[in-house]
Protein backbone atom coordinates (compact mmCIF):
# COMPACT_ATOMS: atom_id res chain seq x y z
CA UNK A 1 -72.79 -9.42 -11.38
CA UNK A 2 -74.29 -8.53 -8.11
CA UNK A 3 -71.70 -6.35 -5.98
CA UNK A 4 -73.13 -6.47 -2.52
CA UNK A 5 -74.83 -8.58 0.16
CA UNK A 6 -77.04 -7.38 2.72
CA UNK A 7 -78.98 -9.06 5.95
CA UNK A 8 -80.79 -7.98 8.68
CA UNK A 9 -80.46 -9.95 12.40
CA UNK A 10 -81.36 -9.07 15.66
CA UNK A 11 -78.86 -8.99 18.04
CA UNK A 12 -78.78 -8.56 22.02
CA UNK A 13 -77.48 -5.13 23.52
CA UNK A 14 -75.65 -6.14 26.42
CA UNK A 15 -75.85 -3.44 29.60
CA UNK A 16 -75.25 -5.67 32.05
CA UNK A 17 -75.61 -9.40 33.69
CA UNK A 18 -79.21 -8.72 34.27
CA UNK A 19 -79.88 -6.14 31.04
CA UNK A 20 -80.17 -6.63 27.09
CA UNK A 21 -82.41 -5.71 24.42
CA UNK A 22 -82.88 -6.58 21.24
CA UNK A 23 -81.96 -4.08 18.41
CA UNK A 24 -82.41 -4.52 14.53
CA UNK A 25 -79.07 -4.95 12.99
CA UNK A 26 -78.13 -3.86 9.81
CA UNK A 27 -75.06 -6.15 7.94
CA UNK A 28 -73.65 -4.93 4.62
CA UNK A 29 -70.93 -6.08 2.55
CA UNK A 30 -69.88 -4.49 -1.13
CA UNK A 31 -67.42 -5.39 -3.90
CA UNK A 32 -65.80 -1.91 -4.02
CA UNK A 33 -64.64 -2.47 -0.25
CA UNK A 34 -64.22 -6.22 -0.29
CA UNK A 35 -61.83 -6.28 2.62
CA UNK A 36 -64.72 -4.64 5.17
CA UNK A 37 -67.91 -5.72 6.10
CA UNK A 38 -70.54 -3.22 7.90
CA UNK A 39 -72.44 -3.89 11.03
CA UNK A 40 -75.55 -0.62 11.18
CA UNK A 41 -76.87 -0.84 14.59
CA UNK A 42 -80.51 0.38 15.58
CA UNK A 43 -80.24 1.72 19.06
CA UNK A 44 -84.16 3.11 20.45
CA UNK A 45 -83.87 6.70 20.86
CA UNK A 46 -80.70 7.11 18.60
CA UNK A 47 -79.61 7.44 15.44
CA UNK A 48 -78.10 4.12 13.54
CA UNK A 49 -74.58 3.64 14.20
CA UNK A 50 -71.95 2.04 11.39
CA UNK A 51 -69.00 -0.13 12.50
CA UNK A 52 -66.69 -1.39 9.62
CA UNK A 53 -64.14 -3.56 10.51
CA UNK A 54 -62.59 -6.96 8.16
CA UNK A 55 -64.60 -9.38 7.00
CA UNK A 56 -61.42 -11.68 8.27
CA UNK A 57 -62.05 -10.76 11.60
CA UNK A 58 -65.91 -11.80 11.93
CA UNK A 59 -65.13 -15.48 9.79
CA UNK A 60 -62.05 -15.69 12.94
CA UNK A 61 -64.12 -14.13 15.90
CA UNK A 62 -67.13 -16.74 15.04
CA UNK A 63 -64.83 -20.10 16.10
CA UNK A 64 -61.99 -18.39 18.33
CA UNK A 65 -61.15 -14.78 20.08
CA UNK A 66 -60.31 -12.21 17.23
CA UNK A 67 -59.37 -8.75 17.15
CA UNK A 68 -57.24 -6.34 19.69
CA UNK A 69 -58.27 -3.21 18.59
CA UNK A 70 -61.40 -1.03 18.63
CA UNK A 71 -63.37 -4.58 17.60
CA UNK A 72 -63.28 -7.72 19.48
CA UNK A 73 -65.53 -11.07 18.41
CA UNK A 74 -65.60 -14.32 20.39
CA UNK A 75 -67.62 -17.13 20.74
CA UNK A 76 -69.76 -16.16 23.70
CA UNK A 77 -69.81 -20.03 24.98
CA UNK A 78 -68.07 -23.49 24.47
CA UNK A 79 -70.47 -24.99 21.86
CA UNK A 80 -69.64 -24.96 18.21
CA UNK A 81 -71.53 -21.89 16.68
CA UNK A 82 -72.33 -20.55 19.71
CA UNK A 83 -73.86 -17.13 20.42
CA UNK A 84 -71.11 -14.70 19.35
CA UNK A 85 -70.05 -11.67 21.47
CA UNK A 86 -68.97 -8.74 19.66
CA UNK A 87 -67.25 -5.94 21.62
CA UNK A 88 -67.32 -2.58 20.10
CA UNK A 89 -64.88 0.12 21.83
CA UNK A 90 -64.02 3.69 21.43
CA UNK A 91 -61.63 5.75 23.90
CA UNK A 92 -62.85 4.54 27.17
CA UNK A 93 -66.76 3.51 26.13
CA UNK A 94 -67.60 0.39 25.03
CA UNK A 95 -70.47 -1.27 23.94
CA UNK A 96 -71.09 -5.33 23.65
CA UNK A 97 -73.94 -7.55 21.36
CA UNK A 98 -74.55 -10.65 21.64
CA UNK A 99 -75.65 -12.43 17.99
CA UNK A 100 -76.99 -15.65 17.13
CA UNK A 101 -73.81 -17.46 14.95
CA UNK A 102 -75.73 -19.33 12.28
CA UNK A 103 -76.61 -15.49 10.51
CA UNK A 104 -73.99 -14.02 11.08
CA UNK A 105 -72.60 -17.79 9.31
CA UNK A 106 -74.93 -17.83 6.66
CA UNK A 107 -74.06 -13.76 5.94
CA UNK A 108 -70.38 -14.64 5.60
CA UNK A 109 -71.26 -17.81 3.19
CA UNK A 110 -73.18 -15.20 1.01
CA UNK A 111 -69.91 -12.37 0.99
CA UNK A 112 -67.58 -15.12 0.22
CA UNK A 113 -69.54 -16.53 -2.84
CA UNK A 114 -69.28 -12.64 -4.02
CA UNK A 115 -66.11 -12.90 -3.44
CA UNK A 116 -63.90 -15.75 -1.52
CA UNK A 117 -62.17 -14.94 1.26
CA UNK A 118 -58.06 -14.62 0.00
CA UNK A 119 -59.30 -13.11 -3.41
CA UNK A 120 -60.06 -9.67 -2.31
CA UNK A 121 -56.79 -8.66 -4.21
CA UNK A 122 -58.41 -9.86 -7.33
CA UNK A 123 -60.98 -7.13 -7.98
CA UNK A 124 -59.37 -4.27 -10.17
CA UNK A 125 -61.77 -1.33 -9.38
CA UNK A 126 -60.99 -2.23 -5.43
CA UNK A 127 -56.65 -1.61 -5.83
CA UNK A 128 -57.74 1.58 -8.42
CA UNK A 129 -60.00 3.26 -5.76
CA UNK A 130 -57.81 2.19 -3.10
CA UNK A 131 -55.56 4.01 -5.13
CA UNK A 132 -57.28 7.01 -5.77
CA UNK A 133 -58.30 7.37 -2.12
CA UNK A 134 -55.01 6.95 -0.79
CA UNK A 135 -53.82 10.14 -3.16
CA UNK A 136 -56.59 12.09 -2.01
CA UNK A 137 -55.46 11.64 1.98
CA UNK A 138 -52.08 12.91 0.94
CA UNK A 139 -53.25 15.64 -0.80
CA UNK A 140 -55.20 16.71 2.65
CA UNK A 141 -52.46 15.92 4.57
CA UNK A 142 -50.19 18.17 2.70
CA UNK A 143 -52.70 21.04 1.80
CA UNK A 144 -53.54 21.19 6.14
């Protein structure tokens, strides 16, 4: 059985009103994290740059506002499968793409016949690493 899906899209930095480029965009999606999906963003002059963030959230963010944290994803206009605006944040910095729906659509249609959305809980490995990794951050916690 295959255990991951990957794409590539090009998506539109946003600096400002009058500014964007286009950067490569790297989307990834695995079995033995089936929760999280990966966005690996090609920036000119840096290195790439991994977000992870719930699968959940892009399938929401494509059709209505999603996310109040360090991720936001919204329909960028009116129009069903619009443009999608994704807003990346950390501390005070933020940074904001603007992607073409139908991939990002056609990615999601891929993870979910890996795995449907709602059966995440199904895969064994996932709750047994889950469950490793989980007993590994307590043992750092309590040996620091």
């Amino acid at each position: 059985m295959r255990e991951s899906v990957q794409a590539e899209v090009l998506m539109s930095f946003v600096v400002s009103e009058e500014l964007s480029f286009r950067i490569p965009v790297e989307l990834g999606y695995e079995t033995r994290d089936p929760f999280a999906v990966r966005m690996t963003f090609h920036l000119p002059g840096d290195a790439p740059v991994t977000w992870a963030f719930g699968r959940e959230l892009l399938v929401d963010g494509i059709n209505s506002p999603a996310g109040d944290g360090d991720v936001r994803i919204e329909p960028a206009g009116d129009e069903e499968l619009s443009d999608i605006h994704i807003r990346l944040r950390v501390a005070f910095d933020q940074a904001l793409f603007r992607a073409s729906a139908p991939p990002l659509v056609a990615f999601l249609d891929r993870t979910d016949k890996l795995v449907p959305l709602g059966q995440e809980n199904t895969l064994g490995d996932f709750d047994e690493g889950l469950e490793e990794a989980l007993g590994r951050i307590l043992a750092e916690e309590n040996a620091g």
